[in-house]
Protein backbone atom coordinates (compact mmCIF):
# COMPACT_ATOMS: atom_id res chain seq x y z
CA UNK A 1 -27.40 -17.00 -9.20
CA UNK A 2 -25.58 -16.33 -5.69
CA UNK A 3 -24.04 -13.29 -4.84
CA UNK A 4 -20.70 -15.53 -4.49
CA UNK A 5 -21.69 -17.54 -7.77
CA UNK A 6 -21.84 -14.14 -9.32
CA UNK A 7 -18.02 -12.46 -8.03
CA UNK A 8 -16.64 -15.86 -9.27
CA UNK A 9 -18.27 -15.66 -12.21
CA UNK A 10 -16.44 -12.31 -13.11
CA UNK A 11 -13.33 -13.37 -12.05
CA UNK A 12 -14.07 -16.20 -14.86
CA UNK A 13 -14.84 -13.65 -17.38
CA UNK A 14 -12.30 -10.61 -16.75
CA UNK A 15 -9.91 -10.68 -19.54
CA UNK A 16 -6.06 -11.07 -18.34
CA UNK A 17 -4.97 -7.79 -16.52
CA UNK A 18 -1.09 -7.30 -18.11
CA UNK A 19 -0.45 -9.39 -21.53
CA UNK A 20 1.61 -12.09 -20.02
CA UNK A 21 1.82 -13.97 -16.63
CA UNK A 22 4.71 -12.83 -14.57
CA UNK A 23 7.30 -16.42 -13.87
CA UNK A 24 7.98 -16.86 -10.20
CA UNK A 25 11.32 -15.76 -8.76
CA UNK A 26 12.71 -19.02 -7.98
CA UNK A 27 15.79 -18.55 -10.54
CA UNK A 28 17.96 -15.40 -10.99
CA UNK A 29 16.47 -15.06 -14.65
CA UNK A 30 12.84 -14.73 -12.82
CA UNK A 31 14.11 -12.69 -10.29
CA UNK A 32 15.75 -10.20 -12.66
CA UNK A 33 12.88 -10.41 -15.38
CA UNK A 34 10.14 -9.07 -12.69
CA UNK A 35 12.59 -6.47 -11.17
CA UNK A 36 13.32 -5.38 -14.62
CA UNK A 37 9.44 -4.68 -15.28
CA UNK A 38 8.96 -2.78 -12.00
CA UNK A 39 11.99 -0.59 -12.03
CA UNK A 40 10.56 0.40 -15.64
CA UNK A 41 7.04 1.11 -14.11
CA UNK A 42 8.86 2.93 -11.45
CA UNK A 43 11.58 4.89 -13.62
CA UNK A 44 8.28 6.31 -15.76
CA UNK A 45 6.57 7.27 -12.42
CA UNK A 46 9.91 9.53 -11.46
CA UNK A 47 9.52 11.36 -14.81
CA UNK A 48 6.03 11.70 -13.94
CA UNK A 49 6.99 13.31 -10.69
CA UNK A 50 9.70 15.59 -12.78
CA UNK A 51 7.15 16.77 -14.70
CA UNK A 52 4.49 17.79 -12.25
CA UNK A 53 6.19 18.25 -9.00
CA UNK A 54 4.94 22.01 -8.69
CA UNK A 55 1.50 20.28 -8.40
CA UNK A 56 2.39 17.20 -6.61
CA UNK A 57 1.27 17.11 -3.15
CA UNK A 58 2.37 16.02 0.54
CA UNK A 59 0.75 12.60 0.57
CA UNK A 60 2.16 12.04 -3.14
CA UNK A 61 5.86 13.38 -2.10
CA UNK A 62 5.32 10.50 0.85
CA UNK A 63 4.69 7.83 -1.40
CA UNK A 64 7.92 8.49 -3.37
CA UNK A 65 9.94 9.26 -0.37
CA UNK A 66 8.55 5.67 0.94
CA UNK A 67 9.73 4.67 -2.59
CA UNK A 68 13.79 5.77 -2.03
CA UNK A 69 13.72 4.19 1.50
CA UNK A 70 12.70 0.64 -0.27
CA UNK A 71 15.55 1.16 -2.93
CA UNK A 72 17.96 2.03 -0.57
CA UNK A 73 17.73 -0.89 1.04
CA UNK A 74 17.52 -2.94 -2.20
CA UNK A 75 20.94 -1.43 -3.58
CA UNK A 76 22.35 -2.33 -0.03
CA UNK A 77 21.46 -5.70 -1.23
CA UNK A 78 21.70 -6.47 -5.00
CA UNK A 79 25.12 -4.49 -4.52
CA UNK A 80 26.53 -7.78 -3.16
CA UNK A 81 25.73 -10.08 -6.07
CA UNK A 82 27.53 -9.98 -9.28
CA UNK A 83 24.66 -11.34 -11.34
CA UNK A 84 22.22 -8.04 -9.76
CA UNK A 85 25.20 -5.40 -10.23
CA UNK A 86 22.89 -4.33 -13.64
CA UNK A 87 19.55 -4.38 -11.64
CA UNK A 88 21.90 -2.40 -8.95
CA UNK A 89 23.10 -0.04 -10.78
CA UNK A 90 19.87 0.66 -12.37
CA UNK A 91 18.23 0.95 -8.84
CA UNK A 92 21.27 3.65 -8.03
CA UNK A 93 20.57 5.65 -10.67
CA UNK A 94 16.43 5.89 -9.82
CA UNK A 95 17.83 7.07 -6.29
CA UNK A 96 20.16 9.54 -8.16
CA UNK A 97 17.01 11.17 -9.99
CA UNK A 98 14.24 10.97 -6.87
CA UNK A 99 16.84 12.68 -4.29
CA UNK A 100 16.74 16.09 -5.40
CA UNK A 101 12.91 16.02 -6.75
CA UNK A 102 11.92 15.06 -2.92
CA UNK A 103 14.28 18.03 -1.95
CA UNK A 104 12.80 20.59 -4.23
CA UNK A 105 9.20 19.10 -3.24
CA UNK A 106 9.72 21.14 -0.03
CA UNK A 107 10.07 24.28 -1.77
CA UNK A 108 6.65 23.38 -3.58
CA UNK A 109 4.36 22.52 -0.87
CA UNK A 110 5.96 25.67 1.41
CA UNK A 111 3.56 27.63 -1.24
CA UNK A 112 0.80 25.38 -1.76
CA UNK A 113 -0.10 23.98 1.79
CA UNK A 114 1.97 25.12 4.44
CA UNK A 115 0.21 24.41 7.53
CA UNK A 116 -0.34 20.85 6.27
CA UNK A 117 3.65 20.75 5.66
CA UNK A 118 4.58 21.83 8.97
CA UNK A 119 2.21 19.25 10.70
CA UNK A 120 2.94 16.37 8.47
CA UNK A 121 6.69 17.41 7.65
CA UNK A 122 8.46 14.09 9.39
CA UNK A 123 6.97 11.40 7.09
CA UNK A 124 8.82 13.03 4.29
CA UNK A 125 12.33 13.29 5.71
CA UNK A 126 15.10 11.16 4.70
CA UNK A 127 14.92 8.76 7.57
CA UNK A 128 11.42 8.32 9.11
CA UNK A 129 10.66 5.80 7.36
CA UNK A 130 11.93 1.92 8.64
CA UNK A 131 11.85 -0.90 6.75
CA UNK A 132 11.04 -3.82 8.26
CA UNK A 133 13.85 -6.77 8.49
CA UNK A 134 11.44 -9.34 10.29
CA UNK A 135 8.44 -10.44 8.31
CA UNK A 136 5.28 -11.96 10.03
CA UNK A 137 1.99 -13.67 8.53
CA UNK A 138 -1.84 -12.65 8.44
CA UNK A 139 -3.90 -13.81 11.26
CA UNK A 140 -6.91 -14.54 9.28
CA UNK A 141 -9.14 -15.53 12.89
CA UNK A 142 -8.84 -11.95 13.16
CA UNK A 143 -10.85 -10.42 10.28
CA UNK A 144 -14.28 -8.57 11.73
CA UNK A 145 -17.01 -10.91 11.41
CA UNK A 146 -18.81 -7.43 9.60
CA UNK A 147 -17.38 -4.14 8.96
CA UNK A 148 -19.15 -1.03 9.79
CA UNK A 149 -22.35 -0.28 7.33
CA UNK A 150 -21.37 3.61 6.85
CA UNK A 151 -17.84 4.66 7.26
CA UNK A 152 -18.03 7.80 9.31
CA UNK A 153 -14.30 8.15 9.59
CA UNK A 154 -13.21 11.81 9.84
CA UNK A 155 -10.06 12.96 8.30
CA UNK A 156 -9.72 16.22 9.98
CA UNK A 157 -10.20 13.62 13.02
CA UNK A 158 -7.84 11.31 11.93
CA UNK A 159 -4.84 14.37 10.67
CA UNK A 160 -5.53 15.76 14.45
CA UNK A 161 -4.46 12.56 16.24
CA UNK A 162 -1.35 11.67 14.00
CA UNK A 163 -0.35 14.88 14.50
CA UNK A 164 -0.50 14.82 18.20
CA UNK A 165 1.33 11.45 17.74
CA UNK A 166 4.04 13.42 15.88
CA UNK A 167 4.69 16.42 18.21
CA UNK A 168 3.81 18.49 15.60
CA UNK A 169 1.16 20.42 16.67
CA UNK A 170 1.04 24.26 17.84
CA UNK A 171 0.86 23.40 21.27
CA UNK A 172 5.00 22.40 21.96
CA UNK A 173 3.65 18.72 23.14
CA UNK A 174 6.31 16.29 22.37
CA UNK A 175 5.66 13.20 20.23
CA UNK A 176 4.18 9.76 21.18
CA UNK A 177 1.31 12.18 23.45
CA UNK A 178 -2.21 9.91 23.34
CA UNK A 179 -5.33 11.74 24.25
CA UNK A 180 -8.61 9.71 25.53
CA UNK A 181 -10.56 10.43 22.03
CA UNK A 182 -7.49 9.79 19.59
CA UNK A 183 -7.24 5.77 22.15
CA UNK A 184 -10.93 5.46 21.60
CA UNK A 185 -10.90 6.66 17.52
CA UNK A 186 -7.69 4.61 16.61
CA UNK A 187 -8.85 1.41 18.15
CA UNK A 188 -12.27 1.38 17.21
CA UNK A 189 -13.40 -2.01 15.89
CA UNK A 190 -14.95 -3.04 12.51
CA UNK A 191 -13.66 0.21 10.31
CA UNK A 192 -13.08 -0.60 6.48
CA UNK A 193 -11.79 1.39 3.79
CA UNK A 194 -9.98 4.45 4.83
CA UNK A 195 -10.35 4.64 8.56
CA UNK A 196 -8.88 1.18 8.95
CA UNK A 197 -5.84 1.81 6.99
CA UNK A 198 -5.17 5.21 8.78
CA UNK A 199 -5.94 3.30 12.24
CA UNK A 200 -2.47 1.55 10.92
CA UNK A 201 -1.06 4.25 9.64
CA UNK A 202 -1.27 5.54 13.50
CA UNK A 203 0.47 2.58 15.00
CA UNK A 204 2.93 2.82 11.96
CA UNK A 205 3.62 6.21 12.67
CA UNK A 206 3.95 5.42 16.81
CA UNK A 207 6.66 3.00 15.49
CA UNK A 208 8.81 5.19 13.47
CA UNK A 209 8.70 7.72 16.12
CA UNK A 210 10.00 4.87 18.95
CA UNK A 211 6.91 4.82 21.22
CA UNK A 212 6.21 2.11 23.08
CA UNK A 213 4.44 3.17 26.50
CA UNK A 214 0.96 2.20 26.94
CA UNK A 215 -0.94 1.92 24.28
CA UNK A 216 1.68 1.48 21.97
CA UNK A 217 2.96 -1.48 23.80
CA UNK A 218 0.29 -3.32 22.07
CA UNK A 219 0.99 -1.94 18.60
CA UNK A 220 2.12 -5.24 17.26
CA UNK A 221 -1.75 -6.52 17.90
CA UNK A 222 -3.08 -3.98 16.92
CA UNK A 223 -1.48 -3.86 13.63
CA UNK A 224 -1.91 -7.57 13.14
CA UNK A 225 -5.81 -6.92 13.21
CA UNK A 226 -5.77 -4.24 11.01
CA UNK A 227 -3.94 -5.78 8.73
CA UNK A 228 -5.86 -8.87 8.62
CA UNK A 229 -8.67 -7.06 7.89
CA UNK A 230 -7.10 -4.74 4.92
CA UNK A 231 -5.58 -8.01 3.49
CA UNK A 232 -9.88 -9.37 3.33
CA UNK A 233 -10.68 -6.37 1.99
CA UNK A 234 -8.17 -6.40 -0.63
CA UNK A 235 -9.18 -9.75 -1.68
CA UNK A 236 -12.71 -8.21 -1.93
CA UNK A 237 -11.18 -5.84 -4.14
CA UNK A 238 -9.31 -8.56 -6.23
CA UNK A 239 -12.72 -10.71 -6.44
CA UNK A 240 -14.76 -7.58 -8.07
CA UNK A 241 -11.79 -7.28 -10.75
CA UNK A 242 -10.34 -4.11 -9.48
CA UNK A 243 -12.39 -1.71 -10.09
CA UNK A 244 -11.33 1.65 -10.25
CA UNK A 245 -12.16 3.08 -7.36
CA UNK A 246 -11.11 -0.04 -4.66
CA UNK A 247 -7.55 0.38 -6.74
CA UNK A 248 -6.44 3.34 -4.35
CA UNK A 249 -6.59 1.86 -1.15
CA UNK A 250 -5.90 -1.23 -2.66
CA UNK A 251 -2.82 -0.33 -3.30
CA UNK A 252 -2.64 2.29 -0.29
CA UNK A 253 -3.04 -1.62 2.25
CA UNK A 254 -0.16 -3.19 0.60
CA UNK A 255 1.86 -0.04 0.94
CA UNK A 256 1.58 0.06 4.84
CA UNK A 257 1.07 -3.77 5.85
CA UNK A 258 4.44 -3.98 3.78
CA UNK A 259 6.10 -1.72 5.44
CA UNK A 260 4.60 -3.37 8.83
CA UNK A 261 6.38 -6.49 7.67
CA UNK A 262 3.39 -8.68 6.50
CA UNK A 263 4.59 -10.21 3.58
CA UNK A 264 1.53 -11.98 2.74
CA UNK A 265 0.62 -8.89 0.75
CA UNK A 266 3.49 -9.27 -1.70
CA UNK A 267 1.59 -11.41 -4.02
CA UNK A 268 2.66 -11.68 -7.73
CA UNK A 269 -1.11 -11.62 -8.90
CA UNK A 270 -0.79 -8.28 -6.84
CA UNK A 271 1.69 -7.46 -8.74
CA UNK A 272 0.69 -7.77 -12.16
CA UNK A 273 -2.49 -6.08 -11.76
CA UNK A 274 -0.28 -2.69 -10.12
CA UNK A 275 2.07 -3.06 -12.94
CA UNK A 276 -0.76 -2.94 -15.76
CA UNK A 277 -3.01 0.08 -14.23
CA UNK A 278 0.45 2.60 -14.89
CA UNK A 279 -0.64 4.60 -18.01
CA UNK A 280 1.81 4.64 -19.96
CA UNK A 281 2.41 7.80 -21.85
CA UNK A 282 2.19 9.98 -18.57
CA UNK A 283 3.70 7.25 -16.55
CA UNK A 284 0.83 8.07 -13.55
CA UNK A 285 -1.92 6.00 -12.14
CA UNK A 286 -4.91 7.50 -12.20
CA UNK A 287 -8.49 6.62 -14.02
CA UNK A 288 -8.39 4.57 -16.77
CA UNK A 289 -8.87 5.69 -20.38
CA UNK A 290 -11.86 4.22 -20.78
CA UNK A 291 -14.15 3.25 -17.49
CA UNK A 292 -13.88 0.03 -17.45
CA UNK A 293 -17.07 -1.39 -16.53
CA UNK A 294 -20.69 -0.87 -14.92
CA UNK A 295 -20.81 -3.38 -12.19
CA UNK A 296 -23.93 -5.49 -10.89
CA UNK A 297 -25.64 -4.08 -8.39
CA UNK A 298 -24.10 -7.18 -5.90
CA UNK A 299 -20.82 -5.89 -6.75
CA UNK A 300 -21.41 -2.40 -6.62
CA UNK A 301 -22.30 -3.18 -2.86
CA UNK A 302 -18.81 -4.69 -2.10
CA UNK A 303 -17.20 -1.16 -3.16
CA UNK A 304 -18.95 0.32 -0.54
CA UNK A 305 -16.02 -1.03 2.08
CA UNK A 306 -13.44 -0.21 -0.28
CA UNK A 307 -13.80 3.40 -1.93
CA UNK A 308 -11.69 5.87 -0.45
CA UNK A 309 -12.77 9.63 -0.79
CA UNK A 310 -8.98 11.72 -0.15
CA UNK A 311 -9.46 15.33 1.14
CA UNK A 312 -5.98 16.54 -0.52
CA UNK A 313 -6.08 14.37 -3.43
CA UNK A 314 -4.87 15.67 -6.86
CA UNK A 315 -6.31 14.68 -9.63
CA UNK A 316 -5.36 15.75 -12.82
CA UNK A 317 -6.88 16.52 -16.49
CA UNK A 318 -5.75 13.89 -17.77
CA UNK A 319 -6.53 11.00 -15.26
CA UNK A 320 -3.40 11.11 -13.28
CA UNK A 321 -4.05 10.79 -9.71
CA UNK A 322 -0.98 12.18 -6.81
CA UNK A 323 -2.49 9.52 -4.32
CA UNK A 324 -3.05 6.81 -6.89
CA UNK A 325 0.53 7.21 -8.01
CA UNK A 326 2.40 7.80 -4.91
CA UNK A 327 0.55 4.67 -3.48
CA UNK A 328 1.45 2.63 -6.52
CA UNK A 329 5.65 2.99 -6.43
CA UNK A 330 5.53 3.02 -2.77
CA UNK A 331 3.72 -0.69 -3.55
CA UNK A 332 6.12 -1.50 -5.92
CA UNK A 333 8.95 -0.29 -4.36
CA UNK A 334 7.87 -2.96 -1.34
CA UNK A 335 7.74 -5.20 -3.69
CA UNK A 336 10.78 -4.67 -4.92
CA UNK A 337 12.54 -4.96 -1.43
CA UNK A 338 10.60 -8.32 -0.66
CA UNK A 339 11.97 -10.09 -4.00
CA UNK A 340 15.55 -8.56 -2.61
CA UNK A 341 16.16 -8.85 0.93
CA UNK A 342 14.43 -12.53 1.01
CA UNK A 343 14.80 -14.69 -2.00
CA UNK A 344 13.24 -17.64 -2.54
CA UNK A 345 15.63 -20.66 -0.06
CA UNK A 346 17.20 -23.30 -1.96
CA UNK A 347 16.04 -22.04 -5.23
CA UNK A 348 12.39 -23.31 -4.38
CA UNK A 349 9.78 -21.05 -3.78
CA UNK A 350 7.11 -21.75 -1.26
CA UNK A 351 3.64 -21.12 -0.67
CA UNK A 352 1.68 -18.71 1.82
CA UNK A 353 -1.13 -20.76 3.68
CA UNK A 354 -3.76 -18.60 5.58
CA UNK A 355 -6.43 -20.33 7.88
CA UNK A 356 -10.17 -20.53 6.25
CA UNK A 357 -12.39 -18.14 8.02
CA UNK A 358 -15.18 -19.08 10.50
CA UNK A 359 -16.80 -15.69 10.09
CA UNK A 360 -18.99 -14.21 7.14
CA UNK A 361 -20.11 -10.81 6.14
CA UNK A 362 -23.87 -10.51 7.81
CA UNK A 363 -24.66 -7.09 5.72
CA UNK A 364 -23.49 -8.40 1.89
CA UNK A 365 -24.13 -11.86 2.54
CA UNK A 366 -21.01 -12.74 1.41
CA UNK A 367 -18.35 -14.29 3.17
CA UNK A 368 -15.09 -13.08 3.89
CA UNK A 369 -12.98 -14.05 1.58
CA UNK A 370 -9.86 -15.74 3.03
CA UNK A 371 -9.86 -19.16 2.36
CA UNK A 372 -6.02 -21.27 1.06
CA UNK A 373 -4.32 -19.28 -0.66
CA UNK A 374 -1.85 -20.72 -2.83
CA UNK A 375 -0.33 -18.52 -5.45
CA UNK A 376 2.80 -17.14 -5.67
CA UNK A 377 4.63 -14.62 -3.05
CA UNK A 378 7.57 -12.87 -2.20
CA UNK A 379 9.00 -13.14 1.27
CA UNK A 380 10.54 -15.50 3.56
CA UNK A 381 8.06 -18.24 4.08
CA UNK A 382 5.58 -18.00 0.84
C-alpha cells in the first residue's frame, strides 16, 4: 500500500473524535449551540487555571491572557444582539473570573522565573495583544516544496531575538531593534514545527509593538508564508489522526495565524477535535488517559515536522500540560471571536477554496497536503 493510501486509510478507520458532529453556524440556534460548547470547554479551563496558578507558567498565563483579549472583543459584539445577551453575559462573567487570576499570575512567576518575566513581561499585559478586524486567505503556492530534515531551531536563539524585538533586554535598546543574525534566523526558509511558528510569532510580536521599518515592512509576506506552511502542516497533523504529540503545535498554528487574521484556520473539524482532547475532570489538555495509538512507521515519519519539544513546559502528574492548555483556549477563544465578529452573510454559509499544490514533500514522499478544501469555516468568506 502507498504511504498516501495508508494516511487515508486511517483517516477511514479513526473512530469519531467528539460524540456528535458540530451543525454549521448558519442559524442563530447553530451559532449559539457551538458557542455554548466552547465557553463550557473554556469555563473548565479557568477553574483549571484557579486551581494551579502557583504552578502555571509564563507561556501558559499568555495563552489565557490571549484568551480575555478574544472575549473582550466577543462581548463588544454579542452585547448588541438580543438573541446573544445569554451567550454575552456568560462571556462577561468568564472575563470577570480570568481578570484577577492573570493579575495574581504576576505575583507567581516573580518567584518562579523572574528573569524570564522581566524579558517576556509585555505579551501578558492587558493590551499587547490586537485582534485582527481584517481577515485574509492561505496562499497555498507558498508552502516549501520540503521542510528542513532536522529541525535545529534554538530556543535560547529564538527567546534572544524576540526579546531584542521587545526592548526588553539588559542593554536599554528600545523595541523594534533587528540585528544581522536575528534577519537571517527569522527568515530562514523551509523550518517546520516549532521554529516556523516562532518565525511568526516574531513578525506577530513586530506588529503588536508598531514596527514597520525595514524588515518589518514586509511582515505581511512574511507571515503569509509562514502561515501557509503551518496551515500544511496542520493538515499533516489532521491526516495522521492527531496524535498526541502534533496536538501542541497544532493547536499552538491556529492560535497565532488567527490572531494574524487567517481565517482559513477556523475550521469546525478543527474545532471538534480541540473541543474533545479537554479532559474533563481537571478541565486541562494534556496527554490522554490512555496513549492512544502506536503509529506505522510511515506515519511516525510525518511527526517528525510536527513534534514540538518546549523548554519551560509544565507538565503535570496527572497529564495536564501549561502549554497544551494555554494553546487550546487561546484556539478556542479565536474561534470564538471568528463565529462573532463575522457571521455567516445572508444566513448562508460559504466555503473556503485553497489552490491544489504543485509541490510535494521529496523526503516523506508524500505530498503536501492542500488540495479543495470544502468543509465548514468560520470567517468572512468560508
Amino acid at each position: 500500500m502507498s504511504r498516501m493510501g495508508l494516511l487515508l486509510l486511517l483517516l477511514l478507520l479513526a473512530p469519531p473524535l467528539w460524540p456528535f458532529s458540530l451543525s454549521p453556524p448558519d442559524t442563530p440556534e447553530g451559532k449559539a449551540t457551538i458557542a455554548g460548547l466552547i465557553l463550557s470547554v473554556l469555563e473548565k479551563a479557568t477553574s483549571f487555571l484557579k486551581k494551579r496558578l502557583p504552578e502555571i507558567n509564563l507561556d501558559g498565563v499568555v495563552g489565557f491572557r490571549v484568551l480575555e483579549v478574544h472575549l473582550q472583543g466577543i462581548q463588544e459584539k454579542w452585547a448588541q444582539d438580543a438573541q446573544l445577551q445569554p451567550l454575552s453575559l456568560r462571556v462577561g462573567k468568564l472575563q470577570q473570573n480570568l481578570a484577577p487570576l492573570l493579575h495574581r499570575s504576576i505575583v507567581y512567576l516573580k518567584l518562579s522565573d523572574p528573569k524570564y518575566l522581566r524579558e517576556f513581561q509585555p505579551t501578558i499585559q492587558p493590551r499587547f495583544w490586537k485582534l485582527p478586524h481584517v481577515w485574509t486567505h492561505i496562499n497555498a503556492s507558498m508552502v516549501y516544496p520540503t521542510f528542513e530534515p532536522q529541525d535545529s531551531f534554538s530556543e535560547e536563539q529564538s527567546d534572544m531575538c524576540l526579546v531584542q524585538l521587545l526592548g526588553t533586554g539588559t542593554d536599554g535598546s528600545q523595541p523594534c531593534k533587528l540585528s544581522d543574525f536575528c534577519r537571517t534566523l527569522m527568515t530562514k526558509l523551509g523550518c517546520s514545527g516549532y521554529c516556523l511558528s516562532h518565525q511568526l510569532l516574531f513578525f506577530l510580536f513586530a506588529r503588536m509593538k508598531g514596527c514597520t521599518t525595514g524588515l518589518f515592512h514586509q511582515s505581511q509576506h512574511y507571515m503569509n508564508l509562514f502561515c501557509a506552511n503551518m496551515m500544511d502542516l496542520n493538515r499533516r497533523a489532521e491526516a495522521i489522526g492527531y496524535a498526541y504529540p502534533t496536538r501542541d503545535i497544532f493547536m499552538e498554528n491556529i492560535m497565532f495565524c488567527g490572531i494574524g487574521g487567517f481565517s482559513d484556520f477556523y475550521k469546525l473539524r478543527w474545532l471538534e477535535a480541540i473541543l474533545s482532547w479537554q479532559k474533563p475532570q481537571e478541565g486541562c489538555f494534556g496527554r490522554p488517559d490512555a496513549e492512544e495509538e502506536k503509529l506505522p512507521k510511515d506515519v511516525q515519519h510525518q511527526q517528525h515536522y510536527l513534534i514540538r519539544v518546549k523548554r519551560r513546559e509544565k507538565q503535570f502528574a496527572d497529564g495536564c500540560s501549561s502549554h497544551n492548555t494555554a494553546m487550546a483556549v487561546a484556539a478556542l477563544g479565536g474561534f470564538l471571536y471568528a463565529l462573532a465578529r463575522h457571521p455567516p452573510a445572508n444566513g448562508e454559509l460559504r466555503q473556503a477554496t485553497l489552490a491544489p499544490p504543485m509541490a510535494t514533500d521529496v523526503h516523506s514522499s508524500v505530498p503536501a497536503i492542500h488540495q479543495e478544501d470544502k468543509t465548514h469555516a468560520f470567517g468572512p468568506s468560508f
